[in-house]
Protein backbone atom coordinates (compact mmCIF):
# COMPACT_ATOMS: atom_id res chain seq x y z
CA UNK A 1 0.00 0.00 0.00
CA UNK A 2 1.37 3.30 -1.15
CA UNK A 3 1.59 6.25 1.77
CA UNK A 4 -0.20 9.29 0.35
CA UNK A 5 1.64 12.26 -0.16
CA UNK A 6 1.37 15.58 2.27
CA UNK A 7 -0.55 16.97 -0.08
CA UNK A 8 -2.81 14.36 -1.15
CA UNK A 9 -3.76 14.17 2.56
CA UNK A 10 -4.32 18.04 2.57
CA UNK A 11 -6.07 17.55 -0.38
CA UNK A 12 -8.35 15.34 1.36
CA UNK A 13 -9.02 17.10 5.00
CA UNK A 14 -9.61 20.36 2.95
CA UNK A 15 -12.84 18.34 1.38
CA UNK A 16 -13.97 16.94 4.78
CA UNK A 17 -13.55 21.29 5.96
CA UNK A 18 -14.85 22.57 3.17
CA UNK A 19 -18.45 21.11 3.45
CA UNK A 20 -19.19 22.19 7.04
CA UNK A 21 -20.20 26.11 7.75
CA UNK A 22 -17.90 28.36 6.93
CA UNK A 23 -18.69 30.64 10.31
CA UNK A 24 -18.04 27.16 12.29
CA UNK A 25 -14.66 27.16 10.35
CA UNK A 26 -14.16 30.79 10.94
CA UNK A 27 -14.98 30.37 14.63
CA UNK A 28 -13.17 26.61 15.40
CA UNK A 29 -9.91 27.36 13.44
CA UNK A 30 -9.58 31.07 13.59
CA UNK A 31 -10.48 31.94 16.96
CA UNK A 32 -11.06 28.92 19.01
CA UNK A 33 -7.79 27.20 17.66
CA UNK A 34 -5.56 30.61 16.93
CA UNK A 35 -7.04 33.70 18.67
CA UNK A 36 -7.92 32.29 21.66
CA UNK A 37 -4.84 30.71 22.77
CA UNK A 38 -2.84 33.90 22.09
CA UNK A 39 -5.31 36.18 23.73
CA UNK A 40 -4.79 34.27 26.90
CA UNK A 41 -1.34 34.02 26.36
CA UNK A 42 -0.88 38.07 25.70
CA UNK A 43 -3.58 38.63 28.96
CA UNK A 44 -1.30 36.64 30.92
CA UNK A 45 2.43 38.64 29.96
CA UNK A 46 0.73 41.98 30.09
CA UNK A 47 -0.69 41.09 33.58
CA UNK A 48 2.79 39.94 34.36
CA UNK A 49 4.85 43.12 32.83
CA UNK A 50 2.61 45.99 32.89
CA UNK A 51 1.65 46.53 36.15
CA UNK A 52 -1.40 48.78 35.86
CA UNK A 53 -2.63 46.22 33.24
CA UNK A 54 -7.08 45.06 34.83
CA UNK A 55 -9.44 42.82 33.93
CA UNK A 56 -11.15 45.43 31.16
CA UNK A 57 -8.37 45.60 29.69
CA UNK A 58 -7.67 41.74 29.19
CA UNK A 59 -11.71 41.36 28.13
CA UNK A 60 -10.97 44.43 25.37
CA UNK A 61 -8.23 42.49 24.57
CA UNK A 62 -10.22 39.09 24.48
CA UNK A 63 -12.83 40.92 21.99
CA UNK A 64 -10.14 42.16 19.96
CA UNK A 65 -9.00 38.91 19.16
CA UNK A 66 -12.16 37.88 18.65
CA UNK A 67 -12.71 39.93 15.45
CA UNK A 68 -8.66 39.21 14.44
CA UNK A 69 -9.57 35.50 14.81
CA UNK A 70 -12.75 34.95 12.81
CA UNK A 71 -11.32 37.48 10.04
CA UNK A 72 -7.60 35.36 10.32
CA UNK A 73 -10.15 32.25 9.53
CA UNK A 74 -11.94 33.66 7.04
CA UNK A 75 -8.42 34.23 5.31
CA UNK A 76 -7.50 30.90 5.80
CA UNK A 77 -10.64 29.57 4.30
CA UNK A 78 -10.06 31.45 1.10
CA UNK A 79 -6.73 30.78 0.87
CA UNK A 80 -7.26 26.89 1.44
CA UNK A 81 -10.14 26.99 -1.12
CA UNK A 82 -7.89 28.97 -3.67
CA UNK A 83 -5.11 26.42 -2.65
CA UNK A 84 -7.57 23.53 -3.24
CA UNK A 85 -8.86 24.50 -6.59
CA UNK A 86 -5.50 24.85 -7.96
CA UNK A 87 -4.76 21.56 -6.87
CA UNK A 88 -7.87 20.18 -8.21
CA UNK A 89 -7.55 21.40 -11.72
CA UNK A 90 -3.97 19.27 -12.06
């Protein structure tokens, strides 16, 4: 049995992703997966090196990332789709 390539397996997970709803996508991989984890992660180092650094401040922050992570997953569904149609039309 052959092992597929990277990108055949790419290939493959992007078809699985690209059927469910793109806001779930948006929301699981942009901001669950990348903007939540480094809002907590900037919360935590600005409530260690800035002193006068509160809570509103860390739940601005948390909303920022919000709106950075659903917009950094709606980039990464276009750019996967782009990526997959290329691929398909080889």
């Amino acid at each position: 049995m052959e092992e597929k390539s990277k990108a055949e397996r790419w290939f493959e997970r992007w078809e699985k992703d690209r059927n469910q709803n793109k806001w779930k996508y948006y929301l699981v991989r942009g901001y669950i997966q990348w903007g939540l984890p480094v809002s907590i992660a900037i919360a935590i180092s600005n409530f260690y090196f800035i002193p006068d650094y509160n809570m509103k401040a860390a739940v601005i922050n948390l909303l920022g990332f919000i709106i950075v992570g659903i917009l950094y997953g709606k980039w990464m569904w276009y750019s996967n789709e782009k990526r997959y149609q290329k691929y398909k039309d080889l």
